[in-house]
Protein backbone atom coordinates (compact mmCIF):
# COMPACT_ATOMS: atom_id res chain seq x y z
CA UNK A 1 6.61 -10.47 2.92
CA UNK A 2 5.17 -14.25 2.73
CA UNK A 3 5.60 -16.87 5.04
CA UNK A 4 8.73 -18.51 4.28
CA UNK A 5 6.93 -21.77 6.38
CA UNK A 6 4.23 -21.64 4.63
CA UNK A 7 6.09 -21.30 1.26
CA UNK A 8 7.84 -24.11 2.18
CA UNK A 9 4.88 -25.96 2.73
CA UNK A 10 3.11 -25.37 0.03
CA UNK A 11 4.79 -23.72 -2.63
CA UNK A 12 2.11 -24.72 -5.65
CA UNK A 13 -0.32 -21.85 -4.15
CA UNK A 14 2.84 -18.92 -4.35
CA UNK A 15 3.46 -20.64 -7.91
CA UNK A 16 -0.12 -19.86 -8.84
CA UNK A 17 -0.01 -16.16 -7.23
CA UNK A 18 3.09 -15.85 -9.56
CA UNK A 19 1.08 -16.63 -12.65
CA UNK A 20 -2.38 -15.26 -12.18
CA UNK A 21 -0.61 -11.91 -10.76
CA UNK A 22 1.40 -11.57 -13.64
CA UNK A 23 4.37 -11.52 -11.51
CA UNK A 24 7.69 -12.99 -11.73
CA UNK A 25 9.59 -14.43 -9.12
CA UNK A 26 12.15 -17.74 -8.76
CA UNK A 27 10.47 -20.26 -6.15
CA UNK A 28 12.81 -22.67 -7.23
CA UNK A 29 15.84 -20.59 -5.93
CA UNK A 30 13.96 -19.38 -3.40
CA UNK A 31 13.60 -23.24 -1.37
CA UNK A 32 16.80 -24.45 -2.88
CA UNK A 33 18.04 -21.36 -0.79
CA UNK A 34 16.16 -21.86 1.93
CA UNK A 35 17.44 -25.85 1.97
CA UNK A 36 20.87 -24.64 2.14
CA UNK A 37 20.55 -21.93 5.14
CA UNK A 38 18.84 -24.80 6.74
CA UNK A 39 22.14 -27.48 6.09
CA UNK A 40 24.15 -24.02 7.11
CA UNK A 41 22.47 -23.72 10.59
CA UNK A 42 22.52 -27.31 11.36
CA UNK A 43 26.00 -27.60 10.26
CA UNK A 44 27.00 -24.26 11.93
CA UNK A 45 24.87 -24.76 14.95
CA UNK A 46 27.05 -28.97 15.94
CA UNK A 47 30.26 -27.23 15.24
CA UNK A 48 29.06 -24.49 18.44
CA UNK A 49 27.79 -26.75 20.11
CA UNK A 50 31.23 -29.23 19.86
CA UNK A 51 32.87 -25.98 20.81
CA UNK A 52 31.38 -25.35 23.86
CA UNK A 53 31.92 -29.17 25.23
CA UNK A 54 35.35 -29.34 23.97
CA UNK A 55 35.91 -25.03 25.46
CA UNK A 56 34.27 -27.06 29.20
CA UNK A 57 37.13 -29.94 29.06
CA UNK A 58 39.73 -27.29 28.08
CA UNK A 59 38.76 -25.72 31.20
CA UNK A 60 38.93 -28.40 33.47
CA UNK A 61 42.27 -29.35 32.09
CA UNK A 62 43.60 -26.09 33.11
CA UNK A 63 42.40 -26.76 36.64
CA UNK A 64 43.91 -30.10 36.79
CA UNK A 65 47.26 -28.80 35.36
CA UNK A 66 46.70 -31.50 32.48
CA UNK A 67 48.47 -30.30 28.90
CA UNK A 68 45.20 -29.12 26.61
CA UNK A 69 47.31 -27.87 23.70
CA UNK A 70 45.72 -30.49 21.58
CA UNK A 71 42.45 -29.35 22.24
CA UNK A 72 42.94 -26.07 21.78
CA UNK A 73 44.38 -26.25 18.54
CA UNK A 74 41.36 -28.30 17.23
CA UNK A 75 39.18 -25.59 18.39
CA UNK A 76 41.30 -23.39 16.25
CA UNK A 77 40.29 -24.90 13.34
CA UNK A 78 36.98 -25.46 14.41
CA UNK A 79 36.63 -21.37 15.14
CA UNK A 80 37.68 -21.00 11.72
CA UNK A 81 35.02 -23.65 10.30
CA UNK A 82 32.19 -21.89 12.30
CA UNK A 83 33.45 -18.43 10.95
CA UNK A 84 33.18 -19.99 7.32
CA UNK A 85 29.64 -21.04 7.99
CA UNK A 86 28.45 -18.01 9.51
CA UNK A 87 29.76 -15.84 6.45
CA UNK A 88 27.91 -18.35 3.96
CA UNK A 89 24.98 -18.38 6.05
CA UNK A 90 25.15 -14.18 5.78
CA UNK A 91 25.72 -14.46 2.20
CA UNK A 92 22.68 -16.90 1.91
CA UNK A 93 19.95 -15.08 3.45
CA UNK A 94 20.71 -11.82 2.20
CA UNK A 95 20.30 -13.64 -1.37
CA UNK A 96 17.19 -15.34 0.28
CA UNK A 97 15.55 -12.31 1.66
CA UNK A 98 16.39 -10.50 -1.21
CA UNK A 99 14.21 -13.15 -3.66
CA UNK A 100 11.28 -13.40 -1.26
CA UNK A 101 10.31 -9.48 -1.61
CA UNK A 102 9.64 -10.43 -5.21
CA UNK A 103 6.97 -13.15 -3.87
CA UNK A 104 3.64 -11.40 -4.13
CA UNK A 105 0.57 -11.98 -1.96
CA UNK A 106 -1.69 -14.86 -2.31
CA UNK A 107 -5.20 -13.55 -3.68
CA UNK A 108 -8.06 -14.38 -1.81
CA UNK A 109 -9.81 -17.09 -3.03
CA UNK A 110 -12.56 -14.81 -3.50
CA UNK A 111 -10.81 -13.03 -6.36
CA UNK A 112 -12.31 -13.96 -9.47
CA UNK A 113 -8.99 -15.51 -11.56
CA UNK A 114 -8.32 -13.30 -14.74
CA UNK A 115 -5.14 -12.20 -16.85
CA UNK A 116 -5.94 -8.32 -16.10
CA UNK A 117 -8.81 -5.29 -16.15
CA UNK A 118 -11.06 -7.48 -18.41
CA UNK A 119 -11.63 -10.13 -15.28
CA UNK A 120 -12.84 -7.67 -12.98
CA UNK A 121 -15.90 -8.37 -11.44
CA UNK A 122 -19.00 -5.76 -10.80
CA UNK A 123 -20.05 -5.43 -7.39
CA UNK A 124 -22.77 -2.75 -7.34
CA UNK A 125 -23.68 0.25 -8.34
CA UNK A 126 -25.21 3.33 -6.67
CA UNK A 127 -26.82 6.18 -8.21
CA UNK A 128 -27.88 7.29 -11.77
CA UNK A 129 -26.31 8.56 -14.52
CA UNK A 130 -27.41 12.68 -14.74
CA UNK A 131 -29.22 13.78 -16.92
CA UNK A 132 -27.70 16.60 -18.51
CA UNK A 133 -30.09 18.48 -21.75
CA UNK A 134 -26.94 19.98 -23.09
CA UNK A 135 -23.74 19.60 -24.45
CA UNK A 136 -21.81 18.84 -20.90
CA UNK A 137 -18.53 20.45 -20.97
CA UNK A 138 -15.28 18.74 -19.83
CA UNK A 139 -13.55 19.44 -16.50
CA UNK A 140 -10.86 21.14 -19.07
CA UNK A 141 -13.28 23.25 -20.32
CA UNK A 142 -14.86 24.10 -17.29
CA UNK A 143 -11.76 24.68 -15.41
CA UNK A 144 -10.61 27.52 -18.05
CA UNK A 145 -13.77 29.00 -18.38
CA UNK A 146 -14.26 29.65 -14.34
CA UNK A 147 -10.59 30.02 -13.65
CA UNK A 148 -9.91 27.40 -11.58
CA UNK A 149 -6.85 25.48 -12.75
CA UNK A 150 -4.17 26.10 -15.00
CA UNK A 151 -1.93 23.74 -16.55
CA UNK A 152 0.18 25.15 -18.64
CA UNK A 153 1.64 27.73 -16.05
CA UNK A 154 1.99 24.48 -13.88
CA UNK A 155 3.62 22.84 -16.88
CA UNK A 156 6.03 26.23 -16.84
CA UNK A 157 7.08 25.60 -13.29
CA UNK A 158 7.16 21.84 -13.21
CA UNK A 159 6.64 20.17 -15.91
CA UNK A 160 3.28 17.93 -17.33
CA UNK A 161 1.53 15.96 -14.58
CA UNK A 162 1.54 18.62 -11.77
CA UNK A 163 -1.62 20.83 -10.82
CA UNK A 164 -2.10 24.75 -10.30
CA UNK A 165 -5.44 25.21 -8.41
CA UNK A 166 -6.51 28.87 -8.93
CA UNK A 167 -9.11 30.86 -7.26
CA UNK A 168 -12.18 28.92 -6.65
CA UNK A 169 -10.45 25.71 -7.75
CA UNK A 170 -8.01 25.99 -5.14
CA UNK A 171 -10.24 26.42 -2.52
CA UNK A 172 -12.65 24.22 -3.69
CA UNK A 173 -9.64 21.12 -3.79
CA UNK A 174 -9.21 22.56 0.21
CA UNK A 175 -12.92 22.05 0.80
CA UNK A 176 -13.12 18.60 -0.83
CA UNK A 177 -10.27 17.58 2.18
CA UNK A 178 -11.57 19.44 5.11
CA UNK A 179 -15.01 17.54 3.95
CA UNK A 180 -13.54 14.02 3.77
CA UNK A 181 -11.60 13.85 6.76
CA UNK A 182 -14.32 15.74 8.95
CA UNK A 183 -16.71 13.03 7.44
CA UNK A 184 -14.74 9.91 8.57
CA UNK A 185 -13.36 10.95 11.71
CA UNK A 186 -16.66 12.11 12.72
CA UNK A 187 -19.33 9.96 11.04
CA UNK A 188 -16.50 6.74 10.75
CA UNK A 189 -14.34 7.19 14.00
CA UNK A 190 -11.03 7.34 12.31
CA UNK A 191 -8.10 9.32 14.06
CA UNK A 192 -6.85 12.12 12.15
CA UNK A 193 -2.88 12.12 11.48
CA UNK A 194 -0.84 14.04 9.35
CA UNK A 195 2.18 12.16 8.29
CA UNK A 196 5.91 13.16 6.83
CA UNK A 197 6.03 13.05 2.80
CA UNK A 198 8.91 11.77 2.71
CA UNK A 199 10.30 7.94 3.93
CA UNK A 200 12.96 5.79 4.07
CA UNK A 201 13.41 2.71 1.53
CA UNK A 202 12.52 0.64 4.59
CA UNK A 203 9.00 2.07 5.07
CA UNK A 204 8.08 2.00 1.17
CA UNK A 205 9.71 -1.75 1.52
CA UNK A 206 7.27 -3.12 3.78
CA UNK A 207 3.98 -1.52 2.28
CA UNK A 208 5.10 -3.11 -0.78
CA UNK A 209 6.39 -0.77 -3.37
CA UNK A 210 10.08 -1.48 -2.99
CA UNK A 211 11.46 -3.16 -4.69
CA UNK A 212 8.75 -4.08 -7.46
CA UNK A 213 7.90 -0.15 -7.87
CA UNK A 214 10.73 1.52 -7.80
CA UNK A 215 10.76 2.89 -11.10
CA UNK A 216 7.54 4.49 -10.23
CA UNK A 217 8.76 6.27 -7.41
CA UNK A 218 10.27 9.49 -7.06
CA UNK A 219 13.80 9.40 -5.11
CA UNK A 220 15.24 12.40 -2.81
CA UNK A 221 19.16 10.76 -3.84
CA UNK A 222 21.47 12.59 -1.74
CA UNK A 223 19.04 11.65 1.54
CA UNK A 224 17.86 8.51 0.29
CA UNK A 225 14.41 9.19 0.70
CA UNK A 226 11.06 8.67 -1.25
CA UNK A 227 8.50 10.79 -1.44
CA UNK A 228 5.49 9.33 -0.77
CA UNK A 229 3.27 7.77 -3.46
CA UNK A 230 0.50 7.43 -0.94
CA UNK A 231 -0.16 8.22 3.06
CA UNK A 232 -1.02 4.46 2.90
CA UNK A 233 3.21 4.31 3.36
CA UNK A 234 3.55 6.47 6.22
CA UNK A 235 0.63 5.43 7.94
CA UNK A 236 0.95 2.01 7.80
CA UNK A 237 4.56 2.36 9.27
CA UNK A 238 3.35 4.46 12.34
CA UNK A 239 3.19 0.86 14.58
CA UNK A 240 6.27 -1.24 12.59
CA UNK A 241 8.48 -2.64 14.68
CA UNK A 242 5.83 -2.64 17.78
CA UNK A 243 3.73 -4.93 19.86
CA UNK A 244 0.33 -3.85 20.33
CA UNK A 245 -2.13 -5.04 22.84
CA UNK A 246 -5.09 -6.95 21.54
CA UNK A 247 -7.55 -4.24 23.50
CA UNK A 248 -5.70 -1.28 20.89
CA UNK A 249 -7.45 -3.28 17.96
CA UNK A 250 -8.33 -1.75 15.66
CA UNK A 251 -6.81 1.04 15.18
CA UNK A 252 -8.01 3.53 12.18
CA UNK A 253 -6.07 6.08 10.57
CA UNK A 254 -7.07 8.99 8.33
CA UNK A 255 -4.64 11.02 7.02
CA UNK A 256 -4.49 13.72 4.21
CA UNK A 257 -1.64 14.18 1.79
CA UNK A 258 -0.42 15.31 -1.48
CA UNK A 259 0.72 12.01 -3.28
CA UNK A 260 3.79 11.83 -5.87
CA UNK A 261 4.01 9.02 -8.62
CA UNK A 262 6.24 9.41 -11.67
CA UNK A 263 3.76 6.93 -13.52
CA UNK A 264 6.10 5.29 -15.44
CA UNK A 265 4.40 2.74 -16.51
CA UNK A 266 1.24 4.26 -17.74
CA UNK A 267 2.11 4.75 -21.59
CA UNK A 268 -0.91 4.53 -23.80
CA UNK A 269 -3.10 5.64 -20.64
CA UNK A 270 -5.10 8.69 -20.45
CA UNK A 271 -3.16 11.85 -19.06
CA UNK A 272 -5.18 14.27 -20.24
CA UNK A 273 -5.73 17.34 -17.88
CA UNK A 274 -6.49 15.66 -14.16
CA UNK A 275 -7.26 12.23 -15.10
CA UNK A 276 -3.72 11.26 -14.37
CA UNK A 277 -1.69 13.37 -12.40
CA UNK A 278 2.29 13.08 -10.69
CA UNK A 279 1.29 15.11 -8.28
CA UNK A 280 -2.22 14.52 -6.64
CA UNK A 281 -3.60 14.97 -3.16
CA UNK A 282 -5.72 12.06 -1.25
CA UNK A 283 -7.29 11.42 1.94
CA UNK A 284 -6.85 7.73 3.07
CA UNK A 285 -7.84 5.35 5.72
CA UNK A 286 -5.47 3.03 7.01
CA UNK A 287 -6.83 0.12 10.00
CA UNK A 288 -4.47 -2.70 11.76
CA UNK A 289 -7.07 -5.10 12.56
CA UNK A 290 -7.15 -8.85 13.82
CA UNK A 291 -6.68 -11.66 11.18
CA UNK A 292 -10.21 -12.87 11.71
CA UNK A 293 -11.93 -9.44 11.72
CA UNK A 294 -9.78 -8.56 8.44
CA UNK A 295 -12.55 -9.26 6.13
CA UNK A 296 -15.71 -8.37 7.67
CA UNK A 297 -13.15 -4.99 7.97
CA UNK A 298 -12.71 -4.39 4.20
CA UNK A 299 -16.54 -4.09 3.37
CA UNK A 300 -17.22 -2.05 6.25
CA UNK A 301 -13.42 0.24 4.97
CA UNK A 302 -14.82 0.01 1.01
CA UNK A 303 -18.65 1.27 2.74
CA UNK A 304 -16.80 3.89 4.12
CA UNK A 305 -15.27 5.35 1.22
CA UNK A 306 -18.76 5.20 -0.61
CA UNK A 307 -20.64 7.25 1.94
CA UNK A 308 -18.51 9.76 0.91
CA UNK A 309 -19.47 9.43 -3.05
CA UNK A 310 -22.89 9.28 -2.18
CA UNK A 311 -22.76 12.35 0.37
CA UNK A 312 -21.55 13.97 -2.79
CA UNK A 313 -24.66 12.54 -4.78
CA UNK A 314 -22.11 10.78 -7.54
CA UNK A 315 -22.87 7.80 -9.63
CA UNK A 316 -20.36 5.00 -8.74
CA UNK A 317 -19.74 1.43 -9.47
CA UNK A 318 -17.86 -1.26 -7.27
CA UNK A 319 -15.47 -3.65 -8.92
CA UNK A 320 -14.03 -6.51 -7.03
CA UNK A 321 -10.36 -6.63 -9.05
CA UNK A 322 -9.42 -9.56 -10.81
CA UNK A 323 -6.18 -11.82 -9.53
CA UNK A 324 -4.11 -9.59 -12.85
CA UNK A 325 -5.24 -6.49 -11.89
CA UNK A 326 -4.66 -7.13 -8.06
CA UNK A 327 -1.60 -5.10 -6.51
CA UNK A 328 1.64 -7.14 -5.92
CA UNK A 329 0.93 -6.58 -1.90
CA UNK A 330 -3.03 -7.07 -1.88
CA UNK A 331 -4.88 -10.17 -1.19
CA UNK A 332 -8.24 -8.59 -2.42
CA UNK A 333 -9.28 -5.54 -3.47
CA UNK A 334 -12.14 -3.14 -4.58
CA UNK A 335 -12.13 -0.37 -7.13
CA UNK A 336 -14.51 2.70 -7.01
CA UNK A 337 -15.06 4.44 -9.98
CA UNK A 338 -16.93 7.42 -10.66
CA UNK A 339 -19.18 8.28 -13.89
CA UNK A 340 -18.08 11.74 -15.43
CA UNK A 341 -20.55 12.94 -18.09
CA UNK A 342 -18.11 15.38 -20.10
CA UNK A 343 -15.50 12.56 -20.60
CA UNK A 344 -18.62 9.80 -21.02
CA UNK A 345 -15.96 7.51 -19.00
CA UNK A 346 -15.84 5.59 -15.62
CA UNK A 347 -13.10 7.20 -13.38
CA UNK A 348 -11.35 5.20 -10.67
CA UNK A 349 -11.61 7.39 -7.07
CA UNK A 350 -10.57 4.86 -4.35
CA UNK A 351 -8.88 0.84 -4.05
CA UNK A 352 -9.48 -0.43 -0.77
CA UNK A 353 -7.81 -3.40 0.12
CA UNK A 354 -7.00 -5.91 2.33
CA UNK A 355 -3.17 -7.22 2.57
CA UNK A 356 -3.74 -9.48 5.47
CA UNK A 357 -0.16 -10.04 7.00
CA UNK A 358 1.77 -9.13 4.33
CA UNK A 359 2.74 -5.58 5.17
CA UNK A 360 2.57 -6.54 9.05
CA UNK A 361 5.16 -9.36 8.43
CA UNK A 362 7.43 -6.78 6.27
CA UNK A 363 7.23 -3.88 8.97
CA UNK A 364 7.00 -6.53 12.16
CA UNK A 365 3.73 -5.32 13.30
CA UNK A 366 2.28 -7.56 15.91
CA UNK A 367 -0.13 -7.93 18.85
CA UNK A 368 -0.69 -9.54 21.67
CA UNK A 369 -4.12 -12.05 22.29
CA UNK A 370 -5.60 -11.69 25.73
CA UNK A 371 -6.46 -15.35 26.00
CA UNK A 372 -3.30 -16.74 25.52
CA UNK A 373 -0.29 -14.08 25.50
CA UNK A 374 0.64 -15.39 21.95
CA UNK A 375 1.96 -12.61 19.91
CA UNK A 376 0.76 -12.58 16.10
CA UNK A 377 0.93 -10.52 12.87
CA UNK A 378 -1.83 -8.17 12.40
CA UNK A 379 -3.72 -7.40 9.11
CA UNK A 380 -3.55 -4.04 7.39
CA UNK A 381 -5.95 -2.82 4.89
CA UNK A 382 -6.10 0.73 3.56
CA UNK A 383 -8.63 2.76 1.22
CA UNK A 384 -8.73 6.12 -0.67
CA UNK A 385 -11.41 8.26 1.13
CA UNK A 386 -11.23 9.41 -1.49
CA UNK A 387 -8.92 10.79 -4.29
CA UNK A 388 -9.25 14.70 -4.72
CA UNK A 389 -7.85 14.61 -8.81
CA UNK A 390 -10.50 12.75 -10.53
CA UNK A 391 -13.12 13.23 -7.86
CA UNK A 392 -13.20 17.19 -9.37
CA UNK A 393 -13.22 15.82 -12.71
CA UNK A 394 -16.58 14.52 -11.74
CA UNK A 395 -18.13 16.92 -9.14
CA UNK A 396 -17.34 19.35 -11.88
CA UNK A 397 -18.83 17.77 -14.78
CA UNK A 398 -21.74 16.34 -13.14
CA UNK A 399 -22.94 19.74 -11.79
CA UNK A 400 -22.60 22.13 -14.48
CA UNK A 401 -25.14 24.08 -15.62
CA UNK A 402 -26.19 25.45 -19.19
CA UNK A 403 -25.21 28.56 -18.19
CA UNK A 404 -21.61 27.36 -17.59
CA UNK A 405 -21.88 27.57 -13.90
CA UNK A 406 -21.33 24.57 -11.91
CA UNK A 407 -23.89 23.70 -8.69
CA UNK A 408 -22.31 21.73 -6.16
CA UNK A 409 -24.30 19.68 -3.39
CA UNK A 410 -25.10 21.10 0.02
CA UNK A 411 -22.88 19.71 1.93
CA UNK A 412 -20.11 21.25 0.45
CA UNK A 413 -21.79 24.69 1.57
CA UNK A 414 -19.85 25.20 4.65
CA UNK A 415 -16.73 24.30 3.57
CA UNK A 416 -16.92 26.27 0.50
CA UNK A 417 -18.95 29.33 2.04
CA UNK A 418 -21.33 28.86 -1.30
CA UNK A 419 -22.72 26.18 -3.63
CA UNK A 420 -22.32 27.82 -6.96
CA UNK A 421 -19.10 28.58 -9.16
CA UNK A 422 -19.25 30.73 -11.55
């Protein structure tokens, strides 16, 4: 949610989120709105105030045995004024508050300005490309040939878009989770939480996805519930609604869960085998921080989730997104992708971004400064640590061998009780 003050103050710089966000929302309705609650209040707020001196001289009539009947009946009608304004006023804001979760975030004026993927901007890279002296195999191929997914009995069950991990796959998807959140609870300091997978409109409301996502979502009707199209959601709304004390700052969150999109925007986009999944599981790291610590925050987040590519010995890249490539709630964001020889393509793994108050003003999460007792939004910023779909796309094709095996790094030895698949 934006700052309806600050809106009001400067409306040009939402106008401009609008456009370079590829958004669409009505600012124009939005302060002719806000004007009229304004009149309402004022209006609404004389009338109780009249009522209350003329209710005091009623009174003292009474006590003096003076006739007040003429009073009284011009609070009558002034009851019924007051009960007109409060049920426009109602009316109003609903209408108001309804417009304003169209409002997107303001980019960061560090996001380089660009109509979508085209505009992004390359960070760094890490790694090299392997060198493989064969023809690689894709993570299809090498999935069939080892046994460790299978799609079309997961197609029989559920439909396209939903994975079967067999044998080694399946425990090798386990290992890849036990890894990551071991790695940044112990090496990162996150807390460990495992969330519910399904929430309430409310919660996916103040991360952001309702009501600009809904058609992405998938909804539990007869409960009214979503299920969860990343932990981001749940773990975000663990403090909404709260008051935190400045000494609880930050707090860091790392959560595993399976993740459910229905995608439906992604015609024309590549859903072949796990590149693009409904039903894919993530770990992801979620910190409240204070405003002024937000962005030093999101490197240090965005760091995180690459010491856990480059544990794994993958070549990445880091993209700083673009302002129409940015997500509706973001202010800023980076993209890591992931090189995967067999499909020759760059795979994205992990966004980590930084919503600054955005989310905190939608789910009311606040703290407390020591120095002066004032109580102020937080900022929220979340990354994948990282996605498990694509990331075995990658480990897969980048360690094969030419004997069809595939040769996974060390540190995936304990978890796995081996390094080699075959």
């Amino acid at each position: 949610m934006i700052d309806l003050k600050s809106l009001r103050e400067d409306p040009d710089i939402y106008r401009a989120a609008i456009r370079n966000k590829n958004e669409s929302a009505d600012i124009d309705a939005i302060l002719s709105l806000d004007e009229k609650r304004r009149e309402l209040l004022q209006s609404g707020n004389e009338l109780k105030h009249q009522r209350n001196v003329v209710s005091e001289e009623i009174g003292q009539k009474k006590k003096s045995g003076e006739d007040a009947a003429e009073q009284i009946a011009a609070m009558r009608d002034v009851a019924a004024r007051i009960k007109s304004i409060d049920d426009e006023l109602k009316s109003v804001e609903e209408e108001l508050d309804q417009l304003l979760l169209w409002v997107p975030n303001v980019p960061h004026k560090s996001v380089p300005v660009g109509k979508d993927e085209s505009a992004n901007e390359l960070i760094r890279e890490w790694g090299e490309i392997p060198t493989i002296d064969f023809e690689p195999k894709t993570h299809l191929e090498l999935g069939e040939s080892l046994g460790l997914f299978d799609l079309m009995r997961s197609a029989k069950i559920s439909g396209t878009g939903f994975p079967l991990y067999t044998g080694m796959g399946a425990k090798l998807e386990r290992a890849l989770i036990n890894f990551m959140i071991d790695f940044h609870v112990d090496k990162h300091g996150y807390r460990e939480v495992l969330p519910p997978l399904l929430v309430t409109p409310e919660s996916m409301q103040n991360t952001g996805q309702l009501p600009k996502l809904r058609e992405d979502m998938y909804h539990v009707g007869i409960d009214d519930l979503y299920l969860i199209p990343t932990a981001e959601v749940p773990v975000t709304n663990i403090r909404s609604d709260e008051i935190l004390n400045e000494e609880d700052l930050p707090i860091k969150y790392v959560a595993y869960t399976p993740c459910f999109r229905r995608e439906a925007g992604s015609h024309g986009k590549e859903t072949r085998g796990y590149l693009r999944m409904h039903q894919f599981n993530k770990v992801e790291m979620v910190q409240l921080v204070k405003p002024e610590a937000s962005y030093q925050v999101l490197e240090e987040l965005t760091a995180n989730a690459e010491d856990i590519l480059q544990a794994l010995g993958l070549k990445y890249r880091v993209l700083a997104l673009s302002t129409g490539d940015l997500s509706f709630a973001a202010a800023k964001c980076y993209d890591l992708e992931i090189w995967a020889p067999g499909e020759q393509k760059w795979l994205e793994v992990s966004s980590c971004s930084n919503f600054e108050d955005f989310q905190a003003r939608r789910g009311n999460i606040r703290y407390r400064r020591d120095a002066d007792r004032n109580v102020e939004f937080v900022h929220t910023l979340n990354g994948s640590g990282v996605a498990t779909a694509r990331l075995l796309v990658a480990l897969l094709e980048t360690y094969q061998t030419d004997e069809g095996t595939i040769k996974l790094p060390e540190v995936l030895g304990p978890y796995l009780g081996t390094t080699l698949i075959k």
